[in-house]
C-alpha atoms as a PDB file:
ATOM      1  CA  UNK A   1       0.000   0.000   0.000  1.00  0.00           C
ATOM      2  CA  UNK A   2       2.723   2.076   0.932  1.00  0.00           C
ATOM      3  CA  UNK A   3       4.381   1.884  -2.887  1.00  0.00           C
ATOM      4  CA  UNK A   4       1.142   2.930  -4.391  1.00  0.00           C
ATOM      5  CA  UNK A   5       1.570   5.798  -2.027  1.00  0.00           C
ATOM      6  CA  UNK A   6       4.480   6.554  -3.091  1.00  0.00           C
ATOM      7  CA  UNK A   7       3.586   6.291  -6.753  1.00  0.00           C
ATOM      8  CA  UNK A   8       0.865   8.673  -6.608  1.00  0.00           C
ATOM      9  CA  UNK A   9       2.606  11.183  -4.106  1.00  0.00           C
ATOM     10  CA  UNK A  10       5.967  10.886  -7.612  1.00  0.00           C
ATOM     11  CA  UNK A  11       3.095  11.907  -9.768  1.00  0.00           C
ATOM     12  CA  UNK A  12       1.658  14.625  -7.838  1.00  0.00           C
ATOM     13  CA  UNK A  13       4.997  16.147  -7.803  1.00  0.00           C
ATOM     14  CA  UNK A  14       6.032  15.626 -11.169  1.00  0.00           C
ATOM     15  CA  UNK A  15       2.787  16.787 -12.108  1.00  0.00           C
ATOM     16  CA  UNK A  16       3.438  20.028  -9.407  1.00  0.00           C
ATOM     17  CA  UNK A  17       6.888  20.845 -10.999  1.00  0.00           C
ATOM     18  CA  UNK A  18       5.652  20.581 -14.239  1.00  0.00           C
ATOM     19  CA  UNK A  19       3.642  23.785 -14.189  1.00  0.00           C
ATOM     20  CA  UNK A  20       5.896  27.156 -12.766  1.00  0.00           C
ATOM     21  CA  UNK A  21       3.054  29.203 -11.735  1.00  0.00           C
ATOM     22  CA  UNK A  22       2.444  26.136  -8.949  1.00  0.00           C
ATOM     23  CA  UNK A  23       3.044  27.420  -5.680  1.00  0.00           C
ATOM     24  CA  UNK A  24       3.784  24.565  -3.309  1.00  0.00           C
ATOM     25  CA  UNK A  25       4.565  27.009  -0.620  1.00  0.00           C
ATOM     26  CA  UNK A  26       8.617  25.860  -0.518  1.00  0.00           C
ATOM     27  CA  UNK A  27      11.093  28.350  -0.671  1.00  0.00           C
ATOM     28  CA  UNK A  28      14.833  27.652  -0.638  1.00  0.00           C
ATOM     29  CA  UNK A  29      17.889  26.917  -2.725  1.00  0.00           C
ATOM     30  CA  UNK A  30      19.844  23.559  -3.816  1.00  0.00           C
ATOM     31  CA  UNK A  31      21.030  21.468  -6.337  1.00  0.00           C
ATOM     32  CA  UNK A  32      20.581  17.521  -7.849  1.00  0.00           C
ATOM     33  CA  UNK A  33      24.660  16.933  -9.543  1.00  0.00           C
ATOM     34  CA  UNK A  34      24.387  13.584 -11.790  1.00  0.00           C
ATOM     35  CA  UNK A  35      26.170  12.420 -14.335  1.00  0.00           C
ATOM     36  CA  UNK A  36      27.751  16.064 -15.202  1.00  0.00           C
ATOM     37  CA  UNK A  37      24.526  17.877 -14.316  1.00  0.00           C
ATOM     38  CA  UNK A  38      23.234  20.175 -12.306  1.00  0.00           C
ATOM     39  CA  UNK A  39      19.511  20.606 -11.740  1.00  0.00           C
ATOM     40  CA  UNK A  40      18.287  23.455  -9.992  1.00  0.00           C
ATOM     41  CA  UNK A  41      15.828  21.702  -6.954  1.00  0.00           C
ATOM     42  CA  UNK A  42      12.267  23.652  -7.242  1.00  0.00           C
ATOM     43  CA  UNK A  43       9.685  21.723  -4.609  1.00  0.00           C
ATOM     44  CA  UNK A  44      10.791  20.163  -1.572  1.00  0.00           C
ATOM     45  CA  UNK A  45       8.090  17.647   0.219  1.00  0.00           C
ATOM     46  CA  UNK A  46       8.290  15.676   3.210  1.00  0.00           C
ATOM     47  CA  UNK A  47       6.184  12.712   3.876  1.00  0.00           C
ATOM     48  CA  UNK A  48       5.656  12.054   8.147  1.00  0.00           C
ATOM     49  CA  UNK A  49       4.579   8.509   8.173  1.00  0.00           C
ATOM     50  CA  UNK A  50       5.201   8.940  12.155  1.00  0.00           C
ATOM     51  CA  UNK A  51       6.193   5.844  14.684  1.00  0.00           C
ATOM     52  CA  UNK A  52       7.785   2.873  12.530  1.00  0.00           C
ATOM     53  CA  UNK A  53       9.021   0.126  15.357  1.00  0.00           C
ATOM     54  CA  UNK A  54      12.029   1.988  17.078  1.00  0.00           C
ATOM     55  CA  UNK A  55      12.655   4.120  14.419  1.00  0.00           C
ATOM     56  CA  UNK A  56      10.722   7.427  13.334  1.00  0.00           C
ATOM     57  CA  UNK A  57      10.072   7.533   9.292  1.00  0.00           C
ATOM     58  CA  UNK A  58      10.305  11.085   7.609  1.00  0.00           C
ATOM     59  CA  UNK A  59      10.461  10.613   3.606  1.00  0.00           C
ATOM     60  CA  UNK A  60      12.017  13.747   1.890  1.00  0.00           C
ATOM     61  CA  UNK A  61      10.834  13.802  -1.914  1.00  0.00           C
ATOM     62  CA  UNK A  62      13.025  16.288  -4.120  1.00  0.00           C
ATOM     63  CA  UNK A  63      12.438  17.701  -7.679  1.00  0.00           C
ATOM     64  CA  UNK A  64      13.657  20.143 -10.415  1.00  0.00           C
ATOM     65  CA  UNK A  65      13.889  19.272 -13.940  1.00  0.00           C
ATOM     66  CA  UNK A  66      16.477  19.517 -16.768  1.00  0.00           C
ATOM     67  CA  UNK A  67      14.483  20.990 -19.629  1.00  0.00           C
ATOM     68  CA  UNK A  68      11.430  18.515 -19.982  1.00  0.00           C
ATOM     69  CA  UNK A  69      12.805  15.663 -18.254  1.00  0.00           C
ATOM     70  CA  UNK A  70      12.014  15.748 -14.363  1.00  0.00           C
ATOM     71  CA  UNK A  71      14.487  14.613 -11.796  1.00  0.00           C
ATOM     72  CA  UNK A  72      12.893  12.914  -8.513  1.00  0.00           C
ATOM     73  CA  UNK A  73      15.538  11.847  -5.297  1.00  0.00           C
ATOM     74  CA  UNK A  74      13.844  10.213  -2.803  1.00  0.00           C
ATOM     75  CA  UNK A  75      14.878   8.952   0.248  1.00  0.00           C
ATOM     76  CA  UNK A  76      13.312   7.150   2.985  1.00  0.00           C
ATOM     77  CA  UNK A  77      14.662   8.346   6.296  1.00  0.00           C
ATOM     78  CA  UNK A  78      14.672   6.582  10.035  1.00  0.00           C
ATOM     79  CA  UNK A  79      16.095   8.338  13.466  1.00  0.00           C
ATOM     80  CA  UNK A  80      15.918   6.702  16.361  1.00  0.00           C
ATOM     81  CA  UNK A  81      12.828   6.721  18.473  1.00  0.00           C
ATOM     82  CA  UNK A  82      15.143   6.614  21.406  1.00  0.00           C
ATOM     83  CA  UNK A  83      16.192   9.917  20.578  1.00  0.00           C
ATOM     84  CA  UNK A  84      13.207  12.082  20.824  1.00  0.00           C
ATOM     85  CA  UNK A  85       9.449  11.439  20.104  1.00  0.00           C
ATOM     86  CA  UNK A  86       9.651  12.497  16.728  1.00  0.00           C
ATOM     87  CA  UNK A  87      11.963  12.898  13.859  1.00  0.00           C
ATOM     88  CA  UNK A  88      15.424  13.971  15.006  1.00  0.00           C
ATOM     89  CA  UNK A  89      17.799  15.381  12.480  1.00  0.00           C
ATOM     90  CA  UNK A  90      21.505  13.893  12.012  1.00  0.00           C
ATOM     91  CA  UNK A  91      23.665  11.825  10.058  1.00  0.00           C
ATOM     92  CA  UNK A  92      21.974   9.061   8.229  1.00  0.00           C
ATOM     93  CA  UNK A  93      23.867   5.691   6.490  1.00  0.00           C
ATOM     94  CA  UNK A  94      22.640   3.443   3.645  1.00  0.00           C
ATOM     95  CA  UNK A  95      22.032   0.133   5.640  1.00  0.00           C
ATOM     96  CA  UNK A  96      20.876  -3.542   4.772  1.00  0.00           C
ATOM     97  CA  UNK A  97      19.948  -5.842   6.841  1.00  0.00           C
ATOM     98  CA  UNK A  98      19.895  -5.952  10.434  1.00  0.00           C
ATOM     99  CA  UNK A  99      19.168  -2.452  11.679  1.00  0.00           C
ATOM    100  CA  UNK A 100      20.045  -1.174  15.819  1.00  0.00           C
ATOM    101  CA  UNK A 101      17.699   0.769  17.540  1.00  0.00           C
ATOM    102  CA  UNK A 102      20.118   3.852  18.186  1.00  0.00           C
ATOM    103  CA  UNK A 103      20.955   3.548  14.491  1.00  0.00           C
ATOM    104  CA  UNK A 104      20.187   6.553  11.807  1.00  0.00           C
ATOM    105  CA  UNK A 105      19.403   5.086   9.026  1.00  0.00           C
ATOM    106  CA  UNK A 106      18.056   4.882   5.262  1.00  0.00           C
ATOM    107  CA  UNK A 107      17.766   1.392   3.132  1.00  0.00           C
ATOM    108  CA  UNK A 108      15.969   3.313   0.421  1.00  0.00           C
ATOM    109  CA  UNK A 109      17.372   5.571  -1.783  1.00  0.00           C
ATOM    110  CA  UNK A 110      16.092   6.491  -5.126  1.00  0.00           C
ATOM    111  CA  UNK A 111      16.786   9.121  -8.589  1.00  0.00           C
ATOM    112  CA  UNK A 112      14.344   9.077 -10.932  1.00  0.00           C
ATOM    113  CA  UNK A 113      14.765  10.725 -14.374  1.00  0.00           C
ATOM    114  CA  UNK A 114      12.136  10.779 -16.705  1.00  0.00           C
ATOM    115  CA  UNK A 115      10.911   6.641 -16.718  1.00  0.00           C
ATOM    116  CA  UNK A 116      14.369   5.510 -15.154  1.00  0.00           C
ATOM    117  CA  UNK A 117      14.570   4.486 -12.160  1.00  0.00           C
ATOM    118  CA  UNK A 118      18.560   4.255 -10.203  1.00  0.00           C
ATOM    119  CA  UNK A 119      18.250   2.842  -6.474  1.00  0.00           C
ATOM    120  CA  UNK A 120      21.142   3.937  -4.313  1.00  0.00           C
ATOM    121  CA  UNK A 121      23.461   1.529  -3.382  1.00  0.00           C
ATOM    122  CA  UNK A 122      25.345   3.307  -1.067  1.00  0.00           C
ATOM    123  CA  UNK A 123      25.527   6.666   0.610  1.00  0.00           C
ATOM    124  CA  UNK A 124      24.716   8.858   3.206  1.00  0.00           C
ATOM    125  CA  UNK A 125      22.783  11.959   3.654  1.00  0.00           C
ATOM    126  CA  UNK A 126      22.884  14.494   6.744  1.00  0.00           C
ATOM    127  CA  UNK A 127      19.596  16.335   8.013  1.00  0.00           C
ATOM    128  CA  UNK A 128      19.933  19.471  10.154  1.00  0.00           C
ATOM    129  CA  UNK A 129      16.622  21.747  11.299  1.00  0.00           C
ATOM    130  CA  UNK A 130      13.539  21.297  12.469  1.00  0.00           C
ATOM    131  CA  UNK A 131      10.032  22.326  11.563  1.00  0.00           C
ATOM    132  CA  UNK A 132       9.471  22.636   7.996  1.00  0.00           C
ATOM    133  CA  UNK A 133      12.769  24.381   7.600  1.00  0.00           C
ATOM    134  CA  UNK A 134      15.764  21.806   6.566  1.00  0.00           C
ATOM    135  CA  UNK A 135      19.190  21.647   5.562  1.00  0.00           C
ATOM    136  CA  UNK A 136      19.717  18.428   3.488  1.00  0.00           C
ATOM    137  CA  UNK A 137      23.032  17.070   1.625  1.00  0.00           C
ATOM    138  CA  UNK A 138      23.147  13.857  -0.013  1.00  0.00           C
ATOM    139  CA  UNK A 139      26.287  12.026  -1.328  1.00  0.00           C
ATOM    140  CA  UNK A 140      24.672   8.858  -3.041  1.00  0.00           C
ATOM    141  CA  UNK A 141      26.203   6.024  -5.156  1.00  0.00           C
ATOM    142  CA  UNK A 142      24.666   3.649  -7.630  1.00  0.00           C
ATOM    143  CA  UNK A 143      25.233   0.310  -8.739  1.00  0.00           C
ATOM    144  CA  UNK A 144      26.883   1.050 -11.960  1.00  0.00           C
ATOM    145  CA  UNK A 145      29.321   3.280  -9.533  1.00  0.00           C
ATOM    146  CA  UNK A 146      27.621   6.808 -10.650  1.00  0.00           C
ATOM    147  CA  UNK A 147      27.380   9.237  -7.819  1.00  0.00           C
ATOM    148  CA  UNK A 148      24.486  12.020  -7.270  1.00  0.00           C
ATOM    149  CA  UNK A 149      25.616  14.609  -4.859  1.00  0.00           C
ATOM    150  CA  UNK A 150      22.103  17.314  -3.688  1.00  0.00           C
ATOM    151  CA  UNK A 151      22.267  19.862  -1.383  1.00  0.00           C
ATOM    152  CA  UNK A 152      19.425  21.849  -0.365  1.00  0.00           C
ATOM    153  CA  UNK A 153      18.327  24.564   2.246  1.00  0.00           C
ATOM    154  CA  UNK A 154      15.287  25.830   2.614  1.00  0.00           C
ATOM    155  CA  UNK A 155      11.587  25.109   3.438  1.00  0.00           C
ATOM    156  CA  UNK A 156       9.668  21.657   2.807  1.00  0.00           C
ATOM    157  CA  UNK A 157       5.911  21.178   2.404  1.00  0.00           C
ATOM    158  CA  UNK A 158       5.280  18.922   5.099  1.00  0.00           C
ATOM    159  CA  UNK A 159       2.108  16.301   4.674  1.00  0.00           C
ATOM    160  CA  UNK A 160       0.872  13.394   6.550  1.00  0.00           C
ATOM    161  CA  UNK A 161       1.882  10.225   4.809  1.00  0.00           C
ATOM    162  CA  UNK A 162      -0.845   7.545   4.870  1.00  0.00           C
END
């Protein structure tokens, strides 16, 4: 259910960056670098899908496009519930398997430009504010050893996930 979630929350925002006289109410600065590019980030979402076992699940959603073709990086973020009661910012690692309950962590990580889809395969990403108001870099790698590198500061839209 989740994934379908997911799916429709890609389109909205495609669908959102698509059109420039959208408002989404972020404001803020940052960059996508892939592959030689850099894309200019223009809507910043965050997904609270609250209380997930020890772990508290923010998912940060962010878009600009390169001409026509829109790039998506999502990524899936856990903090510890042990260290607040709600999301805490920090220093988050790519992780498989077996996961601690003081750990910050992310198993998902995810580019998408245009149809393609690139899952991370490696990386780390660092979180700093609070509010709606966040500081995000990403250093990401994929599994045919391409890198993304995104930073962004600035506001998020922040929704409820389902």
């Amino acid at each position: 259910m989740k994934n379908l979630i997911y799916l429709f929350s890609l389109l909205s925002i495609i669908s959102l960056s698509s059109c420039s006289s959208d408002d989404d109410g972020s404001s803020g600065g940052g960059t996508i670098s892939f592959d030689g590019k850099e894309i200019s980030i223009q809507n910043a979402l965050i997904e609270d899908y609250g209380a997930d076992g020890d772990h508290y699940n923010y998912d940060f959603t962010l878009t600009g496009t390169d001409g026509n073709t829109p790039y998506i990086v999502y990524f899936e973020l856990f903090s510890p519930l042990s260290a607040g009661t709600g999301f805490e910012t920090g220093t988050f690692n790519y992780v498989q398997g077996s996961i601690g309950t003081d750990i910050y962590y992310f198993s998902v990580a995810e580019l998408i430009i245009g149809q393609q889809e690139n899952l991370a395969t490696a990386g780390q990403v660092v979180v700093s504010g609070e509010g709606d108001n966040y500081t995000v870099t990403a250093n990401l790698t994929f599994a045919d050893d391409r890198t993304l590198t995104l930073t962004y500061s600035g506001a998020f839209r922040v929704e409820q996930g389902l």
